[in-house]
C-alpha atoms as a PDB file:
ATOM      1  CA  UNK A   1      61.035 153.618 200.788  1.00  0.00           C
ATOM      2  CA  UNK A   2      61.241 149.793 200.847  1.00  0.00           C
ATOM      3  CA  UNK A   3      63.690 149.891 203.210  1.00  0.00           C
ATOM      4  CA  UNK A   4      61.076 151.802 205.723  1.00  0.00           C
ATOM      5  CA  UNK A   5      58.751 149.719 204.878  1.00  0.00           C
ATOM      6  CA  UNK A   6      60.780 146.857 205.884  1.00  0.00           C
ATOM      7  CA  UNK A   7      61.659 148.391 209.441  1.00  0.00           C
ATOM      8  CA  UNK A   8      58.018 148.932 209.758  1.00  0.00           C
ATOM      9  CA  UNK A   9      57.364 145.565 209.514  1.00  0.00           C
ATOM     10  CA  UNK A  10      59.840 144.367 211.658  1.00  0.00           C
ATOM     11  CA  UNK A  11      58.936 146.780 214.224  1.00  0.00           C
ATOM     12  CA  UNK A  12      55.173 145.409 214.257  1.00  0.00           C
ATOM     13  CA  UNK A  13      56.423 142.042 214.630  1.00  0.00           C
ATOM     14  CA  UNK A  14      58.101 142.394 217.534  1.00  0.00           C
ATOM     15  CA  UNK A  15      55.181 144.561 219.062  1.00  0.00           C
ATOM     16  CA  UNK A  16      52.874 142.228 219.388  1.00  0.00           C
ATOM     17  CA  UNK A  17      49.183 142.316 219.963  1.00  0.00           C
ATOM     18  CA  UNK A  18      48.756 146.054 220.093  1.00  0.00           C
ATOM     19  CA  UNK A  19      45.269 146.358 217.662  1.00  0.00           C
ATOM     20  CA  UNK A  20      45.114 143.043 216.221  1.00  0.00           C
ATOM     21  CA  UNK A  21      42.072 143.300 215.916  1.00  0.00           C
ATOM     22  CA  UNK A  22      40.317 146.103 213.236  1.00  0.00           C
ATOM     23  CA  UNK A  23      40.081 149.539 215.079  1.00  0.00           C
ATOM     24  CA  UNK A  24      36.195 151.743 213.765  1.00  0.00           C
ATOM     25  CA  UNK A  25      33.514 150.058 212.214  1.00  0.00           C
ATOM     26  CA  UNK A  26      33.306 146.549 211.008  1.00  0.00           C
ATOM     27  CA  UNK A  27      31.981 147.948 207.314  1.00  0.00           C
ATOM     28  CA  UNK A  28      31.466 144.297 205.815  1.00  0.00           C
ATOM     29  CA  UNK A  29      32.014 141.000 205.937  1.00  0.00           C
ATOM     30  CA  UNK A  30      32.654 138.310 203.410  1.00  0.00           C
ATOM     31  CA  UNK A  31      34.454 135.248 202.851  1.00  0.00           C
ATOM     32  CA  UNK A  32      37.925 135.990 202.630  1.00  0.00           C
ATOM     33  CA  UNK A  33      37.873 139.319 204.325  1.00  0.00           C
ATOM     34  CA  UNK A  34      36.047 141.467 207.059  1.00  0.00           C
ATOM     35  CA  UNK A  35      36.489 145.017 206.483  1.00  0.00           C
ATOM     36  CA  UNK A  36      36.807 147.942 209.195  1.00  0.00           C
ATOM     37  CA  UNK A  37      37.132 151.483 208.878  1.00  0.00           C
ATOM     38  CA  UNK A  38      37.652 154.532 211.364  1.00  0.00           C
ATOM     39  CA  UNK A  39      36.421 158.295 210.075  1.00  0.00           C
ATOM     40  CA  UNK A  40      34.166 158.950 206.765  1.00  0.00           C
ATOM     41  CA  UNK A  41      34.981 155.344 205.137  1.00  0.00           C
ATOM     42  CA  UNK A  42      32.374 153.073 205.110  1.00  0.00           C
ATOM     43  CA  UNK A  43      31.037 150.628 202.726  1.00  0.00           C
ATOM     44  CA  UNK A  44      30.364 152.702 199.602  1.00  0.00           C
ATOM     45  CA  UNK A  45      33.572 154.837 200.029  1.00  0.00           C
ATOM     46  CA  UNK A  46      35.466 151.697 199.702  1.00  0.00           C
ATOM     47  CA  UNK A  47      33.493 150.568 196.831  1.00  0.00           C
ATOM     48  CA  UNK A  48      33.888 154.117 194.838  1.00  0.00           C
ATOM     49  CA  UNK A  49      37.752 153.857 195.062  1.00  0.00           C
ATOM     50  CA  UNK A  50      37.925 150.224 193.955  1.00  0.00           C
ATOM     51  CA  UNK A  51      36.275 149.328 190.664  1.00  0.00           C
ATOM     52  CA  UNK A  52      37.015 145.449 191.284  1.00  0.00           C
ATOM     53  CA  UNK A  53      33.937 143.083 189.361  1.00  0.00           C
ATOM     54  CA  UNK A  54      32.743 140.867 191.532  1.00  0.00           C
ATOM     55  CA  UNK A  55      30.428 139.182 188.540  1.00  0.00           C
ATOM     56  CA  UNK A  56      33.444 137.770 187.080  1.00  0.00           C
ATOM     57  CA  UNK A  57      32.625 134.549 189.836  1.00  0.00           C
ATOM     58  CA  UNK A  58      29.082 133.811 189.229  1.00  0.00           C
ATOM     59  CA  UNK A  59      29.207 132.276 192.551  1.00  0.00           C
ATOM     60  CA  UNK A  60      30.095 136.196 194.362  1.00  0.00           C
ATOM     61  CA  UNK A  61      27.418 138.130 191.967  1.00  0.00           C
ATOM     62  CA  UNK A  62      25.130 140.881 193.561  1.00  0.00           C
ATOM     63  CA  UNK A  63      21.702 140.141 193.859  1.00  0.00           C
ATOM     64  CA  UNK A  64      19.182 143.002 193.794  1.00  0.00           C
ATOM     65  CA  UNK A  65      18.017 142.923 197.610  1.00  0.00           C
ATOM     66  CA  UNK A  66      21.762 143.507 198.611  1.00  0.00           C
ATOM     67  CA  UNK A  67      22.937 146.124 200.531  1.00  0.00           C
ATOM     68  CA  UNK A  68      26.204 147.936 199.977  1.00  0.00           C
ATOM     69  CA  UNK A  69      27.962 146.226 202.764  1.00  0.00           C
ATOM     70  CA  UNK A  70      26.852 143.254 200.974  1.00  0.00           C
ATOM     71  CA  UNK A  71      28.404 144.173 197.253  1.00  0.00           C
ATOM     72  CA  UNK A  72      31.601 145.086 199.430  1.00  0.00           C
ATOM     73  CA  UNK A  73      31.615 141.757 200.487  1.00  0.00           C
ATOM     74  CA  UNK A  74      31.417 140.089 197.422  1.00  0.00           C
ATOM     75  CA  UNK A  75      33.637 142.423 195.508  1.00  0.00           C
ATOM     76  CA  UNK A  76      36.494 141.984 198.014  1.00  0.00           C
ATOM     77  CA  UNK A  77      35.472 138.241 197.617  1.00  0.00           C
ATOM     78  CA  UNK A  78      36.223 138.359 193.964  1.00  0.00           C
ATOM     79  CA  UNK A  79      39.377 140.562 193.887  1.00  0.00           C
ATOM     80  CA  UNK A  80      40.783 138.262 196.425  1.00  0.00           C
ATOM     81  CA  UNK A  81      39.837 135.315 193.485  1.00  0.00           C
ATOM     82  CA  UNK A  82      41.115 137.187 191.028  1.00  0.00           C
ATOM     83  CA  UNK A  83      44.164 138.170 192.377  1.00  0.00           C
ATOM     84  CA  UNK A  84      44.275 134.089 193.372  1.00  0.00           C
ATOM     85  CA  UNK A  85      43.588 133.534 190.022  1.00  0.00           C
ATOM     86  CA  UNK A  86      46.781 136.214 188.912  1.00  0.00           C
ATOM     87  CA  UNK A  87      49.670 134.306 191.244  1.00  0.00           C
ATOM     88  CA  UNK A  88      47.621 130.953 190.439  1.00  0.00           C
ATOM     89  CA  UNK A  89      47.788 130.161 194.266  1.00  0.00           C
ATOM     90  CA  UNK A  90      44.216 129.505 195.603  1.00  0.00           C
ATOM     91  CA  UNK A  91      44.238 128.989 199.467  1.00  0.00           C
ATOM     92  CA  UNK A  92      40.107 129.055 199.949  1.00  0.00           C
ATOM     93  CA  UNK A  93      40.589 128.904 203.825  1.00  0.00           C
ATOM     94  CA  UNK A  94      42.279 132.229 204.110  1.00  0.00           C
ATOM     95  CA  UNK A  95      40.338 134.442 206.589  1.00  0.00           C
ATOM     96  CA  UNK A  96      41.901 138.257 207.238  1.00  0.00           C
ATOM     97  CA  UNK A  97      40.822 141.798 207.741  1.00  0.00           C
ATOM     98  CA  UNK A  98      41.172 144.774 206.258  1.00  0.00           C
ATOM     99  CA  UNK A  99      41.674 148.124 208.126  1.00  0.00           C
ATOM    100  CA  UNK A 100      40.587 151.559 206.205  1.00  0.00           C
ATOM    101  CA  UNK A 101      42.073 154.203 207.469  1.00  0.00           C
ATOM    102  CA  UNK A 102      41.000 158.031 206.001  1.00  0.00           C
ATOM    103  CA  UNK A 103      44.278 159.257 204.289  1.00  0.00           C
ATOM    104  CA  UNK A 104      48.024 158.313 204.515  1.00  0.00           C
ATOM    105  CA  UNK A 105      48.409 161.009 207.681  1.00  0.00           C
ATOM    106  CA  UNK A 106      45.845 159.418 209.727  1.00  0.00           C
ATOM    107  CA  UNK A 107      47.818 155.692 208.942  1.00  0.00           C
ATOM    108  CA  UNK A 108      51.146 157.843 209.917  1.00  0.00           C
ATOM    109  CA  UNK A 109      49.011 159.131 212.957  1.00  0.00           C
ATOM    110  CA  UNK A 110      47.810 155.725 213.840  1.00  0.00           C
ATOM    111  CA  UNK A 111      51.339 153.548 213.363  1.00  0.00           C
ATOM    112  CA  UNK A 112      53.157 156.880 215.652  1.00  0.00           C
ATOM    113  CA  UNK A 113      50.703 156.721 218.540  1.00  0.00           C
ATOM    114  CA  UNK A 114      50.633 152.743 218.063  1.00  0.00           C
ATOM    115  CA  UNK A 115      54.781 152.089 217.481  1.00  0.00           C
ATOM    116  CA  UNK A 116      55.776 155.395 217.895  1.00  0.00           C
ATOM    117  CA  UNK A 117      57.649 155.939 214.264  1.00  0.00           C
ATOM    118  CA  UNK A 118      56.201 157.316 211.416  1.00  0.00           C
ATOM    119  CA  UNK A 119      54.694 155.109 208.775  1.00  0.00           C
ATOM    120  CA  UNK A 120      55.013 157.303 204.907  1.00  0.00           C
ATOM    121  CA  UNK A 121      53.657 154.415 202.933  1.00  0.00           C
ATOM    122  CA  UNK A 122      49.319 154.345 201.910  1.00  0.00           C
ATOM    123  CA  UNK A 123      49.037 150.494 202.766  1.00  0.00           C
ATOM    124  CA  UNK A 124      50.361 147.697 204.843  1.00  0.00           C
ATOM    125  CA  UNK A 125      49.806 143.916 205.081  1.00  0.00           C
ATOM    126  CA  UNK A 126      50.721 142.830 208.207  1.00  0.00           C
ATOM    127  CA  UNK A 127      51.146 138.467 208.342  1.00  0.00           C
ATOM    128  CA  UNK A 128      51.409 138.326 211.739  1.00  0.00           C
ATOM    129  CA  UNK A 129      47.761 139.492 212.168  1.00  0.00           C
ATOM    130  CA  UNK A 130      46.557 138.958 208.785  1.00  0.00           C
ATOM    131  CA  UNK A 131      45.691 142.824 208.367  1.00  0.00           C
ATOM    132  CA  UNK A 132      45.703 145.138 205.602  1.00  0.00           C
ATOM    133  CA  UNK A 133      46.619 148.718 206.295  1.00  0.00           C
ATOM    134  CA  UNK A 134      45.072 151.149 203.766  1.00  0.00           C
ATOM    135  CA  UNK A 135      44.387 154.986 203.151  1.00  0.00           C
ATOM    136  CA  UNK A 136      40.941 155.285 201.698  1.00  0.00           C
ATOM    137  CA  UNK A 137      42.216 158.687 199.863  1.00  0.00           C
ATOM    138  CA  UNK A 138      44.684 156.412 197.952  1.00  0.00           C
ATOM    139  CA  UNK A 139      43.474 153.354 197.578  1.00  0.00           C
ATOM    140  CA  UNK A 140      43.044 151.303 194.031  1.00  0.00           C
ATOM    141  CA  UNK A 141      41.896 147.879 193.099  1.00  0.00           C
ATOM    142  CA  UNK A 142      45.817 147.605 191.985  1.00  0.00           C
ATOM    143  CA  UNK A 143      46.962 149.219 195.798  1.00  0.00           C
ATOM    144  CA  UNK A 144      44.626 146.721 197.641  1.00  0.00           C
ATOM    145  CA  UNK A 145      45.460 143.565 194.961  1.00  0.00           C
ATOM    146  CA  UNK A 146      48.696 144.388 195.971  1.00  0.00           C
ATOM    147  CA  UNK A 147      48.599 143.957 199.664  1.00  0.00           C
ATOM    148  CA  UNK A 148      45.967 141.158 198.753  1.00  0.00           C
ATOM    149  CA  UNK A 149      49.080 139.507 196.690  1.00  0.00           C
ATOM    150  CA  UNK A 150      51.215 139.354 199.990  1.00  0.00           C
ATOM    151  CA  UNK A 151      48.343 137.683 202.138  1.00  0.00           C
ATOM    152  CA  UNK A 152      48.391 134.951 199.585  1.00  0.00           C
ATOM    153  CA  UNK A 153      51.852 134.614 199.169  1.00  0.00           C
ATOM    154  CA  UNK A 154      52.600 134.445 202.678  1.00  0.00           C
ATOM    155  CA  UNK A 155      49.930 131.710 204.066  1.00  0.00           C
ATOM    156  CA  UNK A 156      51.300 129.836 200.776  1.00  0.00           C
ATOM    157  CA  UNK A 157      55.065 129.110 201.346  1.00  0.00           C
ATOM    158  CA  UNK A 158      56.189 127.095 204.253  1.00  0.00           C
ATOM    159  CA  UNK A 159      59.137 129.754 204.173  1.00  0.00           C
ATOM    160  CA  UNK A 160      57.815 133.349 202.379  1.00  0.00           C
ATOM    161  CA  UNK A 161      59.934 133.767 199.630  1.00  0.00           C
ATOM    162  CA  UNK A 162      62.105 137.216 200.559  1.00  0.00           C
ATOM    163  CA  UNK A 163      61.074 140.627 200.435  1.00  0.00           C
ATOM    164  CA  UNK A 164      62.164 141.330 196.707  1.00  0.00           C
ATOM    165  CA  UNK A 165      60.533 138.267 195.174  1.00  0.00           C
ATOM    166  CA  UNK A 166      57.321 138.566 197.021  1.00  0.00           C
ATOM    167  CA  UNK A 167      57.160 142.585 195.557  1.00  0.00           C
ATOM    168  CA  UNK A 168      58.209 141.413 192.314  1.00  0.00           C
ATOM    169  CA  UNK A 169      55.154 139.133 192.241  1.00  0.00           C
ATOM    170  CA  UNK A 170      52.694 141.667 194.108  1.00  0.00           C
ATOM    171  CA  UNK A 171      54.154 144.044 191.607  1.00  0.00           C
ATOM    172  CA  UNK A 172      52.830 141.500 188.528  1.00  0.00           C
ATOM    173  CA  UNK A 173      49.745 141.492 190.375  1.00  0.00           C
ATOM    174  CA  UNK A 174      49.315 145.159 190.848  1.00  0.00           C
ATOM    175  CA  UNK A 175      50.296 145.964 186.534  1.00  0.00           C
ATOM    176  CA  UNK A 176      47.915 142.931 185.960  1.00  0.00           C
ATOM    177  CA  UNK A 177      44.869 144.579 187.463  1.00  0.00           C
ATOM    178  CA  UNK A 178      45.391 148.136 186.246  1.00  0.00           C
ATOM    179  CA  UNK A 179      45.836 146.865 183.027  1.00  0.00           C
ATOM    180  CA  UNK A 180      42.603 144.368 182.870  1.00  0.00           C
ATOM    181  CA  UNK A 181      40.603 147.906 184.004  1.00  0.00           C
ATOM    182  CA  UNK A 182      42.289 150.042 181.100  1.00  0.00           C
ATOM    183  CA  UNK A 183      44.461 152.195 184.220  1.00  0.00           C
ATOM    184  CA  UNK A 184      47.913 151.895 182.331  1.00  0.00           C
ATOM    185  CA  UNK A 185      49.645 155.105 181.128  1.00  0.00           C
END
């Protein structure tokens, strides 16, 4: 499954510019991230599969004229700390997107009409074009740390440490969340 995932990569590297930007709605905007999505996700679907706390960073907290988009915003803004906080690498100028896609087929669908392979994994950070890939149906705060993890890791290191180290650490990063949240077997 690694492996594929691997090849996948590869494969978008070398295909260049094909959607680098985010394909559907732009959903929200904050900070670190601006968030599109194609098909039912918007705003509060994202926000109902991640239960990320943006009030842990007094400086990201809700106010009460906000509008969903708006808590989106600022919770991605705080995961993206906290995960920061998790790998204790804080790069404040990181800008990226993330891409919602419905489920995993319509990510398959997207990467075969786009690359013309089939994609089996739910998410996808691409460095290249500083992009998350994600299925909405099976997303978590730990899924989306986890691709978070490998934006930060990779606009850290001069040279991104190889594939195995970097899931090792996104790994951490992913049992780290789930277990501040009480999601642990």
């Amino acid at each position: 499954m690694k492996n594929i995932a691997a090849a996948i990569f590869v494969m978008i590297f070398l295909c260049g510019n094909v959607y680098a930007q985010g394909t559907g709605s732009q959903i929200a905007g904050g900070t670190y991230f601006t968030v599109y999505a194609e098909g039912r996700g918007d705003a509060y679907a994202v926000l109902s599969k991640i239960d990320a706390n943006f009030l842990v960073y007094p400086s990201g907290g809700a106010q009460v004229n906000d509008n969903v988009s708006d808590i989106l915003a600022k919770t991605l803004d705080g995961l993206y700390q906290e995960v920061s906080d998790i790998l204790d690498i804080h790069i404040y100028s990181f800008k990226g997107k993330i891409q919602v896609l419905p489920d995993q087929r319509s990510l398959s669908s997207y990467f075969k009409r786009t690359y013309g392979f089939d994609f089996e994994e739910r998410s996808l950070y691409y460095f290249e074009k500083d992009i998350i890939y994600i299925s909405l149906a099976d997303m978590t705060v730990g899924m989306l740390g986890h691709e978070i993890a490998h934006a930060i890791i990779s606009h850290f290191f001069v040279v991104p440490p190889p594939a195995k180290v970097q899931e090792v650490l996104c790994g951490y990063v992913e049992y780290s969340l789930r277990k501040s949240r009480g999601n642990l077997p």
